[in-house]
N, C-alpha and C. Protein backbone atom coordinates (compact mmCIF):
# COMPACT_ATOMS: atom_id res chain seq x y z
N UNK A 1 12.49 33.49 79.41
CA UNK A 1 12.75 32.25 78.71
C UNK A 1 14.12 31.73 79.14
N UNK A 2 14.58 30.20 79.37
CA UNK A 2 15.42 29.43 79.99
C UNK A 2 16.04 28.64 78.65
N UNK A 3 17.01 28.58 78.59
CA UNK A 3 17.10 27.06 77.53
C UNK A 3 17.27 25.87 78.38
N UNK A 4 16.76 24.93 78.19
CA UNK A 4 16.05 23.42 79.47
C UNK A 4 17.37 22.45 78.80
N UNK A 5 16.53 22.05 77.52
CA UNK A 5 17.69 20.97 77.43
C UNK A 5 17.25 20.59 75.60
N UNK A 6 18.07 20.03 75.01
CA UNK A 6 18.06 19.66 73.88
C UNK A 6 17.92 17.91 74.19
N UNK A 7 16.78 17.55 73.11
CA UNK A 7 16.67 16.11 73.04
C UNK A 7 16.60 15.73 71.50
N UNK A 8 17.82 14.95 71.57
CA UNK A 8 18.22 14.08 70.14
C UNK A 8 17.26 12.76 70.10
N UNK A 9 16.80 12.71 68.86
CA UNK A 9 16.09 11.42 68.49
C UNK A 9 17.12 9.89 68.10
N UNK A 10 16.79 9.29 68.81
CA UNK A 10 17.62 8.20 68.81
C UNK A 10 16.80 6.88 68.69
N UNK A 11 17.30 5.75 67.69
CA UNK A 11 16.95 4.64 67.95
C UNK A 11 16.82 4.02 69.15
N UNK A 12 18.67 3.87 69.67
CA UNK A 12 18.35 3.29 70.73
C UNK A 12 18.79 4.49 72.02
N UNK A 13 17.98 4.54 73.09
CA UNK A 13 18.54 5.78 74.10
C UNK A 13 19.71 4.96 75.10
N UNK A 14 19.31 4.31 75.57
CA UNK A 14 20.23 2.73 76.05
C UNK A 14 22.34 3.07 75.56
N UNK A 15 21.80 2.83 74.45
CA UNK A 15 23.16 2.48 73.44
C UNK A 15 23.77 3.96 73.36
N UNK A 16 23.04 5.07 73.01
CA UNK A 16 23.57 6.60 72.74
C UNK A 16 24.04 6.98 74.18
N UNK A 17 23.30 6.83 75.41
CA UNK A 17 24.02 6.99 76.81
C UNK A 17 25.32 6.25 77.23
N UNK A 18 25.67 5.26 76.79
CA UNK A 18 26.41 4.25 76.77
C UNK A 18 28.04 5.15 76.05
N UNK A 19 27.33 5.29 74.38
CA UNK A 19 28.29 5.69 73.92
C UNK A 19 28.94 6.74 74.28
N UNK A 20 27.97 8.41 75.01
CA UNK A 20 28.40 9.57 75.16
C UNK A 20 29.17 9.44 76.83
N UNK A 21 28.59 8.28 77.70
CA UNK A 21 30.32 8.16 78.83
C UNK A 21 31.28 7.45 78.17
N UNK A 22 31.04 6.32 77.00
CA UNK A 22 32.45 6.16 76.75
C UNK A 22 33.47 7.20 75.78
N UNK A 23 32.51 7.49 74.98
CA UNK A 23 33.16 8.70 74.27
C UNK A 23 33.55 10.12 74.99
N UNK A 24 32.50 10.46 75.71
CA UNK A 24 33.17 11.84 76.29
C UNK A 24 33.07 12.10 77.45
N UNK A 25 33.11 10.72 78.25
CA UNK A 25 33.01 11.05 79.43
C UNK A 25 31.79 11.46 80.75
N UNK A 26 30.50 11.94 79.78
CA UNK A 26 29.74 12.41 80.39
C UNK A 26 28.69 11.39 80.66
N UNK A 27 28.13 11.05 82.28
CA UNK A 27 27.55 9.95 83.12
C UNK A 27 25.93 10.69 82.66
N UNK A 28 25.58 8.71 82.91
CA UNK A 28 24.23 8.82 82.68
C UNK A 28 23.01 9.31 84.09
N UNK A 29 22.50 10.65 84.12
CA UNK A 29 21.73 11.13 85.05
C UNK A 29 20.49 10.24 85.51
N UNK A 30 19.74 9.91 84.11
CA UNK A 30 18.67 9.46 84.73
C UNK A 30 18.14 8.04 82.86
N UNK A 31 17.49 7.74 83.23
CA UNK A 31 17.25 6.23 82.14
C UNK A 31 16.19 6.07 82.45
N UNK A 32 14.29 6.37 81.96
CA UNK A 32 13.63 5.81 82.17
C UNK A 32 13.82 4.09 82.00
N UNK A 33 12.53 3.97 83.14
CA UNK A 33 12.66 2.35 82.69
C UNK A 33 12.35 1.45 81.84
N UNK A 34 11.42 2.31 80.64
CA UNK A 34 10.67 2.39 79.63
C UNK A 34 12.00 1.93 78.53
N UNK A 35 12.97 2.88 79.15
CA UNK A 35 14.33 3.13 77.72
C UNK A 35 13.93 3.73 76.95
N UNK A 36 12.78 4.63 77.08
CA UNK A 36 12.39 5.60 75.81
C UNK A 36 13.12 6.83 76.27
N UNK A 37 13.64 7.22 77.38
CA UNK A 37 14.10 8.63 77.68
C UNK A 37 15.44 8.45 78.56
N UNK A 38 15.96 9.72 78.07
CA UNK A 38 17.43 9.44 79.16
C UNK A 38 18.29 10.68 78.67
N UNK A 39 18.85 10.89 79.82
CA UNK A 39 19.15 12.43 80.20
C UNK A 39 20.85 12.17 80.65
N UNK A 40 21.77 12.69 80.10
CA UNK A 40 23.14 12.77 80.66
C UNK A 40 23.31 14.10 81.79
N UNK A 41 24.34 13.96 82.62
CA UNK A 41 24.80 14.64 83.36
C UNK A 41 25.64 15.84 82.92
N UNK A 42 24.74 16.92 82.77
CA UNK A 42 26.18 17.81 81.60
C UNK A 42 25.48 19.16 82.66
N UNK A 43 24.89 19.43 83.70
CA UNK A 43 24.98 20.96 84.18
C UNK A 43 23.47 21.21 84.51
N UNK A 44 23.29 22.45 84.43
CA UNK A 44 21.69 23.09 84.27
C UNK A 44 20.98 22.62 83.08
N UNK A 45 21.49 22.71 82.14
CA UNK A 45 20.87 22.65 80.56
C UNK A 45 21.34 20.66 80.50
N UNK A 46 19.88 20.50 80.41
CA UNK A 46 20.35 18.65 80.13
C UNK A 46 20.22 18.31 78.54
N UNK A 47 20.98 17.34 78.44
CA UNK A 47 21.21 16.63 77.09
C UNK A 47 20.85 15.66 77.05
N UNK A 48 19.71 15.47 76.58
CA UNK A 48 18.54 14.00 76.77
C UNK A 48 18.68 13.10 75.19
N UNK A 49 18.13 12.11 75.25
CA UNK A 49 17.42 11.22 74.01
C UNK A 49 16.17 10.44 74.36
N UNK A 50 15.87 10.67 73.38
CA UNK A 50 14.26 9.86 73.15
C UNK A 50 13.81 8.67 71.92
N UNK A 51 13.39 7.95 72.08
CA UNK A 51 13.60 7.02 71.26
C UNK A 51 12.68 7.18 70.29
N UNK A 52 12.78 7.47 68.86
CA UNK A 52 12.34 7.34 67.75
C UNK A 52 10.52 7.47 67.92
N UNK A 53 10.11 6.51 68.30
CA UNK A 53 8.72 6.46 68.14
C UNK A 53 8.04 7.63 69.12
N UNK A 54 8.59 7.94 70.55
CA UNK A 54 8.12 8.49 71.43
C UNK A 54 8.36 9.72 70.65
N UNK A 55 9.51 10.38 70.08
CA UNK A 55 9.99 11.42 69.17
C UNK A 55 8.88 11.92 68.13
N UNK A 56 8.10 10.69 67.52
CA UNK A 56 7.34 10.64 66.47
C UNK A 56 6.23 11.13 67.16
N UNK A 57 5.49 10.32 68.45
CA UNK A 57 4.06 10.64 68.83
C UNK A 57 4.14 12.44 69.18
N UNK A 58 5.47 12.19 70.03
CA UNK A 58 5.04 13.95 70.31
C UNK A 58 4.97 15.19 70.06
N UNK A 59 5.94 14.69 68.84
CA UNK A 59 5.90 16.04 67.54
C UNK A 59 4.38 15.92 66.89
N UNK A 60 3.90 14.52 66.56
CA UNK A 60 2.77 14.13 65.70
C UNK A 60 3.45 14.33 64.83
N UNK A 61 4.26 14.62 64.14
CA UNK A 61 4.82 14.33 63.01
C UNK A 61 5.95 13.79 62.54
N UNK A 62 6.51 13.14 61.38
CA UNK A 62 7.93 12.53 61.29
C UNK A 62 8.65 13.40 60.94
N UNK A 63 10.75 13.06 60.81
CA UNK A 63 10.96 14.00 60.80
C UNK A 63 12.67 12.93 60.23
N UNK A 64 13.53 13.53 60.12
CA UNK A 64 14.73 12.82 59.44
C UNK A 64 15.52 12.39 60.50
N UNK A 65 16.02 11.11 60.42
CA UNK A 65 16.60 10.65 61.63
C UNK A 65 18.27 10.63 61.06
N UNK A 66 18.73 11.47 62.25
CA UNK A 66 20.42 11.25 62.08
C UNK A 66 21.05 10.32 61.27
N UNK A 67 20.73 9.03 62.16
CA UNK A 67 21.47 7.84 61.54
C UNK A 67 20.88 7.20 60.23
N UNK A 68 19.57 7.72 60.09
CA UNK A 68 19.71 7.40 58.63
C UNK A 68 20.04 8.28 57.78
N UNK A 69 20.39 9.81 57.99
CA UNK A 69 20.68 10.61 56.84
C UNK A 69 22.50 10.42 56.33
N UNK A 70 22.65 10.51 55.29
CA UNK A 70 24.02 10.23 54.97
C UNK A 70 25.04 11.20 55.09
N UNK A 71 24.43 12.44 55.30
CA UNK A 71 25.20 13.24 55.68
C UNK A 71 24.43 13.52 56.98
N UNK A 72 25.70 14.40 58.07
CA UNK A 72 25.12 14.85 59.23
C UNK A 72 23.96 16.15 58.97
N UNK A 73 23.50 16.30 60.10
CA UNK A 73 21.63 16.83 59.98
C UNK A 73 22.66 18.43 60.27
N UNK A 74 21.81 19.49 59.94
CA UNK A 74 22.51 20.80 60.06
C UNK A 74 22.46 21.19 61.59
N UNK A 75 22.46 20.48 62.38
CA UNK A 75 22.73 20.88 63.70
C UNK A 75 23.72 20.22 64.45
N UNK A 76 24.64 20.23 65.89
CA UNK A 76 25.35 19.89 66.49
C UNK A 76 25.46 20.11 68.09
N UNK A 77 25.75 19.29 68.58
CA UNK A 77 26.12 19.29 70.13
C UNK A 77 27.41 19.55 70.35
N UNK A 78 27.60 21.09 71.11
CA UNK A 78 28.92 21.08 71.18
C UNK A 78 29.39 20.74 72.47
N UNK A 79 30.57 20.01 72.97
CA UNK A 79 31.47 20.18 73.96
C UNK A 79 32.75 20.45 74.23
N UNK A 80 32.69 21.30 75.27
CA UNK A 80 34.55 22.37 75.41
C UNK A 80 35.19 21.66 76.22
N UNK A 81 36.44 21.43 75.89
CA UNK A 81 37.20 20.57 77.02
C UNK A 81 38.57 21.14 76.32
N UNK A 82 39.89 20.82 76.88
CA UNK A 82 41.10 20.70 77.21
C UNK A 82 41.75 21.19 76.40
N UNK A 83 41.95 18.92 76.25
CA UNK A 83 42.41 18.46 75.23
C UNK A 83 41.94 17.82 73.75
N UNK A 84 41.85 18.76 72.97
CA UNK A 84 40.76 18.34 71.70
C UNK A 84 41.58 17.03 70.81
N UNK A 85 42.67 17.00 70.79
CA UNK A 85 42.90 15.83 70.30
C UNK A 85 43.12 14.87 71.16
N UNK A 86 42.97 14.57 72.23
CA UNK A 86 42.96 13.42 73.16
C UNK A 86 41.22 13.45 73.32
N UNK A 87 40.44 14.28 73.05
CA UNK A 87 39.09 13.43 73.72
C UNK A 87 38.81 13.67 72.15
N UNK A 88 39.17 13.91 70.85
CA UNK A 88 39.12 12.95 69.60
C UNK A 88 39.01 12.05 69.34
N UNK A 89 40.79 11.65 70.35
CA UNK A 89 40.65 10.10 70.10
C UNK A 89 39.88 9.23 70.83
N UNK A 90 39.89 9.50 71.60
CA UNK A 90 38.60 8.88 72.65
C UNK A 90 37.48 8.69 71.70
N UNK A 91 36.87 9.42 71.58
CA UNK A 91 35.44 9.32 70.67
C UNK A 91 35.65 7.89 69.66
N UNK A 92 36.89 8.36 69.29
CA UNK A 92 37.07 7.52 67.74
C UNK A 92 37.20 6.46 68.47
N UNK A 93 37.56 6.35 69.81
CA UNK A 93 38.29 4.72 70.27
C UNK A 93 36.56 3.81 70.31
N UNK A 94 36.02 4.73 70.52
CA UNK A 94 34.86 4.46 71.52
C UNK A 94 33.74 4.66 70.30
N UNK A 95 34.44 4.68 68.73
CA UNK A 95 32.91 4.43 67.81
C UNK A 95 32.35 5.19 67.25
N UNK A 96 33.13 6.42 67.42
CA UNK A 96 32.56 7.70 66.87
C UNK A 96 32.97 7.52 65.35
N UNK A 97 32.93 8.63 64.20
CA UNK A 97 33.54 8.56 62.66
C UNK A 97 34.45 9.71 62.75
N UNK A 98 35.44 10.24 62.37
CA UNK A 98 36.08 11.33 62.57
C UNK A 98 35.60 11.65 61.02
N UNK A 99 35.03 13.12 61.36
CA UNK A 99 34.93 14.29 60.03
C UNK A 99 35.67 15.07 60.22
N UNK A 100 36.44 15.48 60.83
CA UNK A 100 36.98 16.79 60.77
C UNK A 100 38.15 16.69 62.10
N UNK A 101 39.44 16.77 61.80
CA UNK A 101 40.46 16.34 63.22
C UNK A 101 40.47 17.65 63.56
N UNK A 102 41.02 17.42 64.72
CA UNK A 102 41.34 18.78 65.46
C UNK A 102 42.16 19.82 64.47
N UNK A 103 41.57 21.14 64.62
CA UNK A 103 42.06 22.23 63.84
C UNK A 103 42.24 23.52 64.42
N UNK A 104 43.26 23.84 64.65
CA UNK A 104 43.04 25.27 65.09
C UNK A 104 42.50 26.55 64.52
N UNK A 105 41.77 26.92 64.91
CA UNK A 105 40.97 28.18 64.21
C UNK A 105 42.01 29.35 63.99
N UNK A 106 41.89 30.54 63.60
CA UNK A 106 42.28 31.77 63.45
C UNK A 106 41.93 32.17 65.08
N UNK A 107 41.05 32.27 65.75
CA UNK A 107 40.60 32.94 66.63
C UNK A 107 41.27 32.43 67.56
N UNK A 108 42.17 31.13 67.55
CA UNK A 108 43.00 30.45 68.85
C UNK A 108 42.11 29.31 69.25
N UNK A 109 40.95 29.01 69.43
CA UNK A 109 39.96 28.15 69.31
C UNK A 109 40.46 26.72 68.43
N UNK A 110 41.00 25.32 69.21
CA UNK A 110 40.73 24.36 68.35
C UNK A 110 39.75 23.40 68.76
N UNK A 111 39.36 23.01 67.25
CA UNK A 111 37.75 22.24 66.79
C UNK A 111 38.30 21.20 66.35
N UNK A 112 37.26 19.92 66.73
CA UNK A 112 37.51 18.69 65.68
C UNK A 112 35.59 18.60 65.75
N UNK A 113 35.68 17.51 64.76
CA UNK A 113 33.89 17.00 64.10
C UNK A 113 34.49 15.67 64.46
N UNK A 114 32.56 15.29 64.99
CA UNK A 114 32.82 13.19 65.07
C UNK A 114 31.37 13.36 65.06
N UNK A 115 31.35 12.08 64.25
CA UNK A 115 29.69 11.93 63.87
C UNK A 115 29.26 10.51 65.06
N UNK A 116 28.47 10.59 66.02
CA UNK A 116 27.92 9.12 66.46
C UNK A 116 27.82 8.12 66.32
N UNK A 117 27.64 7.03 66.75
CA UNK A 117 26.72 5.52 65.86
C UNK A 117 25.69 6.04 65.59
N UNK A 118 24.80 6.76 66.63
CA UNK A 118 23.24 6.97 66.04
C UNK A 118 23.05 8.52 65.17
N UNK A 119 24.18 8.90 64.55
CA UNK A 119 24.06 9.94 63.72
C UNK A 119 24.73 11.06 64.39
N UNK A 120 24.16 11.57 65.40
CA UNK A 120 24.80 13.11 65.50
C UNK A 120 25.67 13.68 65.79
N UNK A 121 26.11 14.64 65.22
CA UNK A 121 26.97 15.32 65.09
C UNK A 121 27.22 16.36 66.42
N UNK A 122 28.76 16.12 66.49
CA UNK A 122 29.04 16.61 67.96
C UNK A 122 30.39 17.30 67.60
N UNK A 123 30.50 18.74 68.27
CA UNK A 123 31.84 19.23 67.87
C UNK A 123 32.43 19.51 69.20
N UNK A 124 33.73 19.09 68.84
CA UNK A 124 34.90 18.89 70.84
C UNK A 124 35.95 20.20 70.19
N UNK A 125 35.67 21.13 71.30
CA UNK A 125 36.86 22.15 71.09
C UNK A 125 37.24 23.05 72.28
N UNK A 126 37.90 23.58 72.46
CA UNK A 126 38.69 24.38 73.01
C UNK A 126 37.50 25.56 73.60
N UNK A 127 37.39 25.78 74.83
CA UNK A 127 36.58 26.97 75.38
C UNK A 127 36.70 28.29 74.57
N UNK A 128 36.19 29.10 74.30
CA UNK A 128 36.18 30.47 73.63
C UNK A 128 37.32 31.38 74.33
N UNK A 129 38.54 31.65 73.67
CA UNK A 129 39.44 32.58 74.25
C UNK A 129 40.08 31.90 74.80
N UNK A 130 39.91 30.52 74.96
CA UNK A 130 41.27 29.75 75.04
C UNK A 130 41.43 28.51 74.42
């Protein structure tokens, strides 16, 4: 078994690719032409979105959408980088909500929380052990 890629349900896939290079930098790989699917550039393991309805047919079932729940959904996308309070602010420049600013952990590890336009929850921190 491989882990492939995680795909977030999104209204718009268009607008969420948009936001995740201006917020964190990371380029858009591929955009059907449909705009129902779209995949960022993040490695082996891709980080896709799918748009709501296509989300709906292929589960066959519905299911709670980020941006409409009022609190964030119990899951998260994490990304490790640097500088956690400079690609904070980035996010925030670029539309994100700040929940949680950069914090340093006990373990040396610092974390901040930013919630999306289209809901999800994404945590920017410090690589493990440094």
């Amino acid at each position: 078994m491989n882990y492939a890629y995680t795909i977030l349900y999104v209204a718009d896939v268009a607008a969420s690719l948009r936001f995740f290079e201006a917020a964190f930098g990371l380029q858009t790989r591929f955009l059907h032409e449909s705009g129902a699917y779209g995949e960022l550039e993040t490695g082996a393991t891709a980080l896709a979105f799918a748009q709501l309805d296509i989300a709906r047919d292929s589960l066959g079932a519905d299911f709670v959408e980020a941006a409409r729940s009022e609190r964030p959904l119990g899951m998260e996308v994490g990304l490790a980088c640097a500088d956690v309070p400079a690609a904070y602010a980035r996010a925030l420049a670029a539309g994100a909500s700040g929940l949680k600013p950069p914090t340093a952990k006990p373990w040396g590890q610092v974390v901040a929380y930013v919630r999306c336009p289209d809901g999800c929850l994404v945590e920017l921190c410090t690589p493990m052990g440094g």
